[in-house]
Protein backbone atom coordinates (compact mmCIF):
# COMPACT_ATOMS: atom_id res chain seq x y z
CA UNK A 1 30.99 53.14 -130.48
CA UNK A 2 30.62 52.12 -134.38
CA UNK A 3 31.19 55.85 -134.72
CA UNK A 4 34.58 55.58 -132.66
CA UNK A 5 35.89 52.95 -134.16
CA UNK A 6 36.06 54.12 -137.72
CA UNK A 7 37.63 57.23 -136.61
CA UNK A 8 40.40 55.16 -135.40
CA UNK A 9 41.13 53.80 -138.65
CA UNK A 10 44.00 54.01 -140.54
CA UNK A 11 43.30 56.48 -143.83
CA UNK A 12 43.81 55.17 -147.01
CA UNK A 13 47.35 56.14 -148.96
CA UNK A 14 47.29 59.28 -150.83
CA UNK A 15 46.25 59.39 -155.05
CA UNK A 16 49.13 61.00 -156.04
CA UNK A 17 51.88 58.80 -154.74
CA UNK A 18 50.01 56.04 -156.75
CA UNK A 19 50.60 58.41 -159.41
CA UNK A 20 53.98 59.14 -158.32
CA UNK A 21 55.19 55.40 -158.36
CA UNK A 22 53.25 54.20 -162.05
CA UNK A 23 56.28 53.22 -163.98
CA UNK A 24 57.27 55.57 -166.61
CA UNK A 25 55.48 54.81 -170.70
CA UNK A 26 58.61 54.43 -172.71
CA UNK A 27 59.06 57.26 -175.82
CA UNK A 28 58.31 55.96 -178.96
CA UNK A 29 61.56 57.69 -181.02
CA UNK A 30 61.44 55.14 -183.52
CA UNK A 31 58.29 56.74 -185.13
CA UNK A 32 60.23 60.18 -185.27
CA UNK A 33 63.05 58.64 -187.07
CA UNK A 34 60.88 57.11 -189.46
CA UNK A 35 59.12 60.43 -190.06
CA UNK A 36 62.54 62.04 -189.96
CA UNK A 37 64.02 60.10 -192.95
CA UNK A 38 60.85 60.47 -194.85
CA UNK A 39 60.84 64.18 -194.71
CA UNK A 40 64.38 64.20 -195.67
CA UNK A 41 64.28 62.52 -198.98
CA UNK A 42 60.65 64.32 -199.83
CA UNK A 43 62.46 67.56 -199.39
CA UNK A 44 65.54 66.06 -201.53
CA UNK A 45 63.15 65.15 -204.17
CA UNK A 46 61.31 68.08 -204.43
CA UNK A 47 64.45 69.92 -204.93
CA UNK A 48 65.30 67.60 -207.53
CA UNK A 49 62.07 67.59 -209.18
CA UNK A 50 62.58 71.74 -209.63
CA UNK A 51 65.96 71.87 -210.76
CA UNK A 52 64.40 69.29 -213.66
CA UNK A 53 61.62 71.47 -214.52
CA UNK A 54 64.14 74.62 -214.46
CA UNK A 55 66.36 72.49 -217.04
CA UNK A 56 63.09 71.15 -219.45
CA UNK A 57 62.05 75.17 -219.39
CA UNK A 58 65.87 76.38 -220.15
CA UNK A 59 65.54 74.51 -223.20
CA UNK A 60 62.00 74.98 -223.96
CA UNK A 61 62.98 78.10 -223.60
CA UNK A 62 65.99 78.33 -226.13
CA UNK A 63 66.24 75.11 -227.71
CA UNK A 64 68.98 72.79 -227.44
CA UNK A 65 71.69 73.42 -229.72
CA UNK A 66 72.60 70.15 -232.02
CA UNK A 67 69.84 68.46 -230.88
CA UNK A 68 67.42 67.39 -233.63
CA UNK A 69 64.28 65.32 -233.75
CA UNK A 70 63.55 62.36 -236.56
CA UNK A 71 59.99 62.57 -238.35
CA UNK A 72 59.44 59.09 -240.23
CA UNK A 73 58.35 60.01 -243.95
CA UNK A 74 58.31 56.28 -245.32
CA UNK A 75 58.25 53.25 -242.14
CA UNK A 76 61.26 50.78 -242.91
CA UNK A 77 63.02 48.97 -240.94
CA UNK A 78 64.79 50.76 -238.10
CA UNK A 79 68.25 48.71 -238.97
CA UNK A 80 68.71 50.93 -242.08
CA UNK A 81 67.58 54.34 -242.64
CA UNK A 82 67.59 57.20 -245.89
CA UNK A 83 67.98 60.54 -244.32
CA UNK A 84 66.14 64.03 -245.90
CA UNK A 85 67.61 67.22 -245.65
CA UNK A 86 66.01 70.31 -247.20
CA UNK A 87 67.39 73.23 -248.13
CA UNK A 88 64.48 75.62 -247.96
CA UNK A 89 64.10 79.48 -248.73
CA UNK A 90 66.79 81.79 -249.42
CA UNK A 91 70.25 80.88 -248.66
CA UNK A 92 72.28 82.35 -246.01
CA UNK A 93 74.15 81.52 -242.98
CA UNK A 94 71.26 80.17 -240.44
CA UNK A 95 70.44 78.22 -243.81
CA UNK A 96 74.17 76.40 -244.45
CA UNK A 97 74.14 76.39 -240.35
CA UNK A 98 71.25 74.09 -240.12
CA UNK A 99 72.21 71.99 -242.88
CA UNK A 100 76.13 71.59 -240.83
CA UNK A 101 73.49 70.33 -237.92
CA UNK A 102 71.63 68.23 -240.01
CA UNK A 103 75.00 66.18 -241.71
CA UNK A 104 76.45 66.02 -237.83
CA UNK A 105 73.52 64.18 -237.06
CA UNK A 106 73.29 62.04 -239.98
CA UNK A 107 77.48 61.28 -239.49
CA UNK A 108 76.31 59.95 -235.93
CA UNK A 109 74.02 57.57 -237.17
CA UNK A 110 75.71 54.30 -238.80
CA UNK A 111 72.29 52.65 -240.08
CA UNK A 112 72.06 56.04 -242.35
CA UNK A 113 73.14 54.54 -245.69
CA UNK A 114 71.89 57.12 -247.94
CA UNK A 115 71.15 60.99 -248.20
CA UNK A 116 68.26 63.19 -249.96
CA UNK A 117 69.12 66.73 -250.38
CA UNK A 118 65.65 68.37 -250.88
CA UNK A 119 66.61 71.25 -252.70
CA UNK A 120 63.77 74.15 -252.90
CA UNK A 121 65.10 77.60 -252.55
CA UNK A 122 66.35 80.48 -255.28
CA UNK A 123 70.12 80.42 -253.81
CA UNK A 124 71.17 83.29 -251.89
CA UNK A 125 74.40 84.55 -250.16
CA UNK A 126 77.61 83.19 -252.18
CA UNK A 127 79.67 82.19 -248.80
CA UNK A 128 76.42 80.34 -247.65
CA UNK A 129 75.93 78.15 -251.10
CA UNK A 130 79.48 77.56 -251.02
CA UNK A 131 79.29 76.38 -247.35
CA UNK A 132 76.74 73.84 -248.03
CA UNK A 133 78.05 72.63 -251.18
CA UNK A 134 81.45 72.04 -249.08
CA UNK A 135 79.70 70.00 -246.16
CA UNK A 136 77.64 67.59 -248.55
CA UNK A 137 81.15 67.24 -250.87
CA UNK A 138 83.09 66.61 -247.82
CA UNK A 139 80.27 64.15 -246.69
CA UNK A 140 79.55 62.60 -249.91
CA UNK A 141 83.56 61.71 -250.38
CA UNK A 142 83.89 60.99 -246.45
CA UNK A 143 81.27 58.15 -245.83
CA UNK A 144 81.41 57.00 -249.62
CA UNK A 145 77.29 57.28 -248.80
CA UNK A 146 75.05 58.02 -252.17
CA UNK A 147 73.73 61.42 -251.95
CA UNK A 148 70.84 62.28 -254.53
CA UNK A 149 69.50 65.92 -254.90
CA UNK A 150 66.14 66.66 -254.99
CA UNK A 151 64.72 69.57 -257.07
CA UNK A 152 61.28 70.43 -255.61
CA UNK A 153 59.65 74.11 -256.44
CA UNK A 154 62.45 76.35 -257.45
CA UNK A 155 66.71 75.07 -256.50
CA UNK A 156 67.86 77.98 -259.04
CA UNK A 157 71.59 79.77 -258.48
CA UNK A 158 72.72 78.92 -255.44
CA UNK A 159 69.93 76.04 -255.44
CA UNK A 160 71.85 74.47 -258.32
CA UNK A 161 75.44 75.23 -257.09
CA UNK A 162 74.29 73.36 -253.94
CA UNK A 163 72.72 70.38 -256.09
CA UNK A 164 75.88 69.81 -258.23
CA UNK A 165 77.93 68.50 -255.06
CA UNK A 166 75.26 65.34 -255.18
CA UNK A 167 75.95 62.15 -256.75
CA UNK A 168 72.63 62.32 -259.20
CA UNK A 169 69.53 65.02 -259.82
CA UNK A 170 66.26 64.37 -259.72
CA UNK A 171 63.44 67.59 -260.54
CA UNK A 172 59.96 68.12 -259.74
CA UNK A 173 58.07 68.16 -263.98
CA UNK A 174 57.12 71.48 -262.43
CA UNK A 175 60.76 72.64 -261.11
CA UNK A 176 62.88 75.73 -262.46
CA UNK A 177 66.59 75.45 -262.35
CA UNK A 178 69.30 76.98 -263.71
CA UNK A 179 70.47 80.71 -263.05
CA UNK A 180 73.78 79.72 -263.47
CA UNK A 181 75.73 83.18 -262.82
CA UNK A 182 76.28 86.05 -259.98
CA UNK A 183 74.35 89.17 -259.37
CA UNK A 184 74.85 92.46 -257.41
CA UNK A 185 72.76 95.56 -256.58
CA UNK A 186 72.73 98.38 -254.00
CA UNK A 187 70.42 101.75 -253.39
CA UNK A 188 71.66 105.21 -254.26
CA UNK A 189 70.40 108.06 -251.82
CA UNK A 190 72.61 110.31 -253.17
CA UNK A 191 69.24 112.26 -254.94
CA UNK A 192 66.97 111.91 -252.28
CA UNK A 193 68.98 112.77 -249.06
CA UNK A 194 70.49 115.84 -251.19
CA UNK A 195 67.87 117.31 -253.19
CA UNK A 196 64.68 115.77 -251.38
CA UNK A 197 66.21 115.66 -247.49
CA UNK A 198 69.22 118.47 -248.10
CA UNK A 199 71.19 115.74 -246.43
CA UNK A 200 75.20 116.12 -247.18
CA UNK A 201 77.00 112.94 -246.88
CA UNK A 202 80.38 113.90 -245.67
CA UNK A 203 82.44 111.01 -246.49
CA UNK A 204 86.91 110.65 -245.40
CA UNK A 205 88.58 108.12 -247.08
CA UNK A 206 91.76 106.91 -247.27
CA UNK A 207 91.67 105.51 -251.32
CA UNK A 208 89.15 106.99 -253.90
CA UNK A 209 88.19 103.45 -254.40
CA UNK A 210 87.63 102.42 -250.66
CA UNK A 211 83.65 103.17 -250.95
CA UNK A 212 83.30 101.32 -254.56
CA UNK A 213 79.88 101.19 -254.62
CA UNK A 214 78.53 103.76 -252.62
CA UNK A 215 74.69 104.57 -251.84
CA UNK A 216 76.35 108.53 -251.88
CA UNK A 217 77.18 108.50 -255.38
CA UNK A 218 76.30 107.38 -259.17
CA UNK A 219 78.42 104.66 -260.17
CA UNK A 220 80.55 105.43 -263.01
CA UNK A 221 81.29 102.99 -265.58
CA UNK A 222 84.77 102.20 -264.02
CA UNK A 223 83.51 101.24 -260.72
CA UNK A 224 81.70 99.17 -262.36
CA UNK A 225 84.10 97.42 -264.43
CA UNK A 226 85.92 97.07 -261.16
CA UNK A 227 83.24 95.09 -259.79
CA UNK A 228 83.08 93.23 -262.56
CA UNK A 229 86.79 92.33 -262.40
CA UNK A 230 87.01 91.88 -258.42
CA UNK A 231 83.64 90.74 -257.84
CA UNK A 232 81.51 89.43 -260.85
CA UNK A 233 84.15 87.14 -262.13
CA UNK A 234 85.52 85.41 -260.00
CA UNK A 235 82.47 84.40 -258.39
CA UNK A 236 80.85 83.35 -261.72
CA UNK A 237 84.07 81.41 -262.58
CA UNK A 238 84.06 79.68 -260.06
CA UNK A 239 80.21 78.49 -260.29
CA UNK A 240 81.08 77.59 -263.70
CA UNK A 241 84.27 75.11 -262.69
CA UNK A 242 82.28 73.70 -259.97
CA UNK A 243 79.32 72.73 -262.29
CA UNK A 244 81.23 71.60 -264.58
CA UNK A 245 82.88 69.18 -262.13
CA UNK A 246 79.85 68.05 -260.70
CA UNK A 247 78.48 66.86 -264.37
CA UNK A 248 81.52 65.63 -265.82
CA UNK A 249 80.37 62.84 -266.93
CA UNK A 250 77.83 64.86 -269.20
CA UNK A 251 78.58 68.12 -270.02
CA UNK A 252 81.83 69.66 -270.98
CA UNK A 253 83.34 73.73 -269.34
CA UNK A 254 82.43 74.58 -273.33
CA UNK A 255 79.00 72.80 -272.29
CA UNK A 256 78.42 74.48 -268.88
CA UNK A 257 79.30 78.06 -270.10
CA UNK A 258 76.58 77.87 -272.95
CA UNK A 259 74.18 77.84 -269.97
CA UNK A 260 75.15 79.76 -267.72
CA UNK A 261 74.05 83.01 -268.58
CA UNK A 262 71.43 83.60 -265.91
CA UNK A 263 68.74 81.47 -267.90
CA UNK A 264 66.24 79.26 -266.03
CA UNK A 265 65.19 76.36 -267.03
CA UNK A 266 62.06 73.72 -266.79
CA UNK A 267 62.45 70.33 -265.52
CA UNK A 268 62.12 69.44 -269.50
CA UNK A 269 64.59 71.56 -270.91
CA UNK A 270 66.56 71.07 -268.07
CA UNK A 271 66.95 67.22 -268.32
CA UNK A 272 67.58 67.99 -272.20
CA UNK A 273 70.86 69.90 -271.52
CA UNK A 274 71.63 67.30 -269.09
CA UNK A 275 71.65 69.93 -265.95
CA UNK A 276 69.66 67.08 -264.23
CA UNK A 277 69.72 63.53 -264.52
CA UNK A 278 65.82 62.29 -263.99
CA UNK A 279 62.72 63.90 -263.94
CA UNK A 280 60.17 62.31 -260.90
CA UNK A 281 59.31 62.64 -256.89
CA UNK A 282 60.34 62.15 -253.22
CA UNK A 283 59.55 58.28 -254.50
CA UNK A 284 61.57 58.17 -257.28
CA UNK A 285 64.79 60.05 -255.37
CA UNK A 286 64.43 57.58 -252.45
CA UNK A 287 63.99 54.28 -255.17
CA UNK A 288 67.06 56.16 -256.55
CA UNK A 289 69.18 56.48 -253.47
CA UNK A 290 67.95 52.18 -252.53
CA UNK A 291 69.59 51.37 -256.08
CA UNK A 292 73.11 53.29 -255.59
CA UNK A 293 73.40 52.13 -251.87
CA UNK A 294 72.03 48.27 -252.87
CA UNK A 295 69.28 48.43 -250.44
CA UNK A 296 65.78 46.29 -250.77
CA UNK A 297 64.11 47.97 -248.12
CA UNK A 298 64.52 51.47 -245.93
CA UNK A 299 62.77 53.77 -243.76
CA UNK A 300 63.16 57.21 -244.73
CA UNK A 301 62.85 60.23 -242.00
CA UNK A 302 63.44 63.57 -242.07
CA UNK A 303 65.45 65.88 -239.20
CA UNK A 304 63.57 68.46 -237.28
CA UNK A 305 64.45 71.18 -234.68
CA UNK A 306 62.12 70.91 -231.57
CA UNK A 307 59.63 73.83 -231.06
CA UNK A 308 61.09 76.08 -228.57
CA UNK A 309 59.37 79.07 -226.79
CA UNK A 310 62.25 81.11 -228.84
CA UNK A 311 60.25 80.79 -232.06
CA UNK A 312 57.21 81.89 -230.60
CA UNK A 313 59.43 84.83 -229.67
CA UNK A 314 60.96 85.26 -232.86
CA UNK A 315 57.72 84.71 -234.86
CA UNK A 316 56.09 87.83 -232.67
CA UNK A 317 59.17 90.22 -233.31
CA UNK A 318 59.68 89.56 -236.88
CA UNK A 319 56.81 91.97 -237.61
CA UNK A 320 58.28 94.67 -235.63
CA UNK A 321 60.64 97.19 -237.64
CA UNK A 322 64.05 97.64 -235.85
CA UNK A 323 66.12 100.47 -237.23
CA UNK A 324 69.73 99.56 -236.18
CA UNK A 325 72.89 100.51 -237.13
CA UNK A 326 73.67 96.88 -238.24
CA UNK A 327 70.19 96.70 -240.16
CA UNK A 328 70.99 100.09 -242.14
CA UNK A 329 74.70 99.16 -243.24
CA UNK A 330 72.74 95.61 -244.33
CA UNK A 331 70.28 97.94 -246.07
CA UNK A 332 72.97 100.02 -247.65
CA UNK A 333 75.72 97.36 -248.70
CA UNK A 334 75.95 95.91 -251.95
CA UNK A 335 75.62 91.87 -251.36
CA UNK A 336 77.11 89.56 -254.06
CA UNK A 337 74.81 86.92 -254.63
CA UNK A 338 74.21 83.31 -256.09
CA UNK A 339 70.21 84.47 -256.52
CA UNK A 340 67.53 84.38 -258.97
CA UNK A 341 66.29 87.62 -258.20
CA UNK A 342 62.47 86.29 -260.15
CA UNK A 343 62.05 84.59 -256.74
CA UNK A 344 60.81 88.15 -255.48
């Protein structure tokens, strides 16, 4: 009977339609959102992040043009500054380039109230020295700032020409100045490419003196006084005006021409003909440079070029020997120079 009866029992409801009815969990989208956004602006930052580190090694690279560093030589107070620029090693145009850079910079800077020109090189190209003597002229009459030259080493030919546009001169007592005057030279191959190589230069000109001087040929005495008279001169006359412009106020033209015939001179003898005005250091230019501007107190700094992976470069190649076209017409063309040729 027992048996009966719970066969006649109603079964129990199925599991799956309790399944089938649970209400539905709601989607949690705000959690994707949230992700969402954050993988956005990580993927927006790294892209940032690279196109900075492509910039920082573009100009690690190259170096940025204009841009120049300040080193503090003497600490001062930050309110008024006394700026160095050297002139250092022979004279050409990355030389009167870097010194352009160098007086842009300084312009841009109003709590600059003086300039050092530290002046240690032989001279070099004629257009360079001229360059540079322009730009601190121009500078020196522009911001009515004092601008003292600063002999250290060797600031001979083009050194001095460059040192004359200052407002005073101040020498190393181991300095060498002087080499007031203008030199030329060139190479003649004509005996080794024709008798040593058998080499015949064949050369088509339109005036017999369109190749004055040529590596081809001895030159003859009046090539040379052409030289003299188209080169030579005028180049010497006109370091001789421009010195004796620059020390006025102590030596006559009559003065200036006595000394310019290619002699160097001492700090000593030097401050005895009155080509310089004081005979000390760095200290005694930058005490110098306080007393024209009327300043108690100054820092002094220098300008510097940040280190770029192009001087490595350059540094590594400059060993290498590149015969060019360019490099053999520099090798073969007479240069007219502002240069104490000693220096080599």
């Amino acid at each position: 009977m027992d048996f009966e009866q719970n066969n006649n029992q109603t079964p129990p409801p199925p599991i799956y339609n309790v399944i089938q009815n649970a209400p539905a969990v709601p989607k949690r989208r705000g959690w994707k959102i949230f992700w969402g956004i954050i993988t956005t602006f990580s993927i927006l930052a790294n892209v940032i992040l690279l196109l900075l580190l492509v910039g920082v090694a573009a100009i690690f690279a190259t170096g940025q043009r204009g841009f120049l560093t300040e080193e503090i030589i003497q600490a001062g107070p930050k309110t008024t500054k006394i700026a160095v620029i050297s002139v250092n090693g022979v004279i050409d145009d990355m030389r009167s380039s870097e010194v352009y850079e160098q007086l842009i910079t300084d312009r841009s800077d109003s709590r600059v109230k003086g300039l050092i020109i530290r002046d240690n090189t032989p001279g070099g190209m004629i257009s360079s020295s001229d360059q540079i003597y322009n730009e601190i002229s121009k500078y020196r009459h522009e911001t009515n700032k004092p601008v003292v030259a600063f002999m250290q080493g060797i600031a001979a030919s083009g050194g001095y020409y460059a040192a004359v546009s200052c407002d005073k001169i101040i020498a190393e007592p181991t300095a060498i100045t002087g080499s007031i005057g203008v030199i030329i030279g060139h190479f003649v191959l004509q005996e080794l490419l024709e008798q040593k190589l058998g080499i015949q230069p064949v050369i088509i000109k339109s005036g017999p003196k369109k190749d004055w001087p040529s590596p081809f040929q001895m030159v003859t005495d009046e090539q040379k006084q052409y030289l003299q008279d188209k080169l030579i001169t005028p180049a010497y006359e006109r370091f001789v005006q421009l010195v004796a412009q620059g020390r006025s106020a102590v030596l006559t033209i009559d003065d200036v021409r006595r000394l310019a015939d290619g002699s160097i001179y001492g700090a000593k003898e030097a401050l005895g003909e009155k080509l310089i005005d004081q005979i000390g250091y760095l200290d005694d230019a930058i005490n110098l440079v306080k007393s024209l501007a009327e300043l108690e107190q100054a820092a002094v700094i220098e300008y510097r070029k940040p280190f770029s992976l192009s001087d490595i470069l350059s540094a590594g190649s400059a060993g290498s020997l590149k015969i060019t076209s360019s490099a053999l017409y520099e090798f073969s063309t007479p240069k007219v120079m502002y240069l104490w040729s000693g220096y080599y």
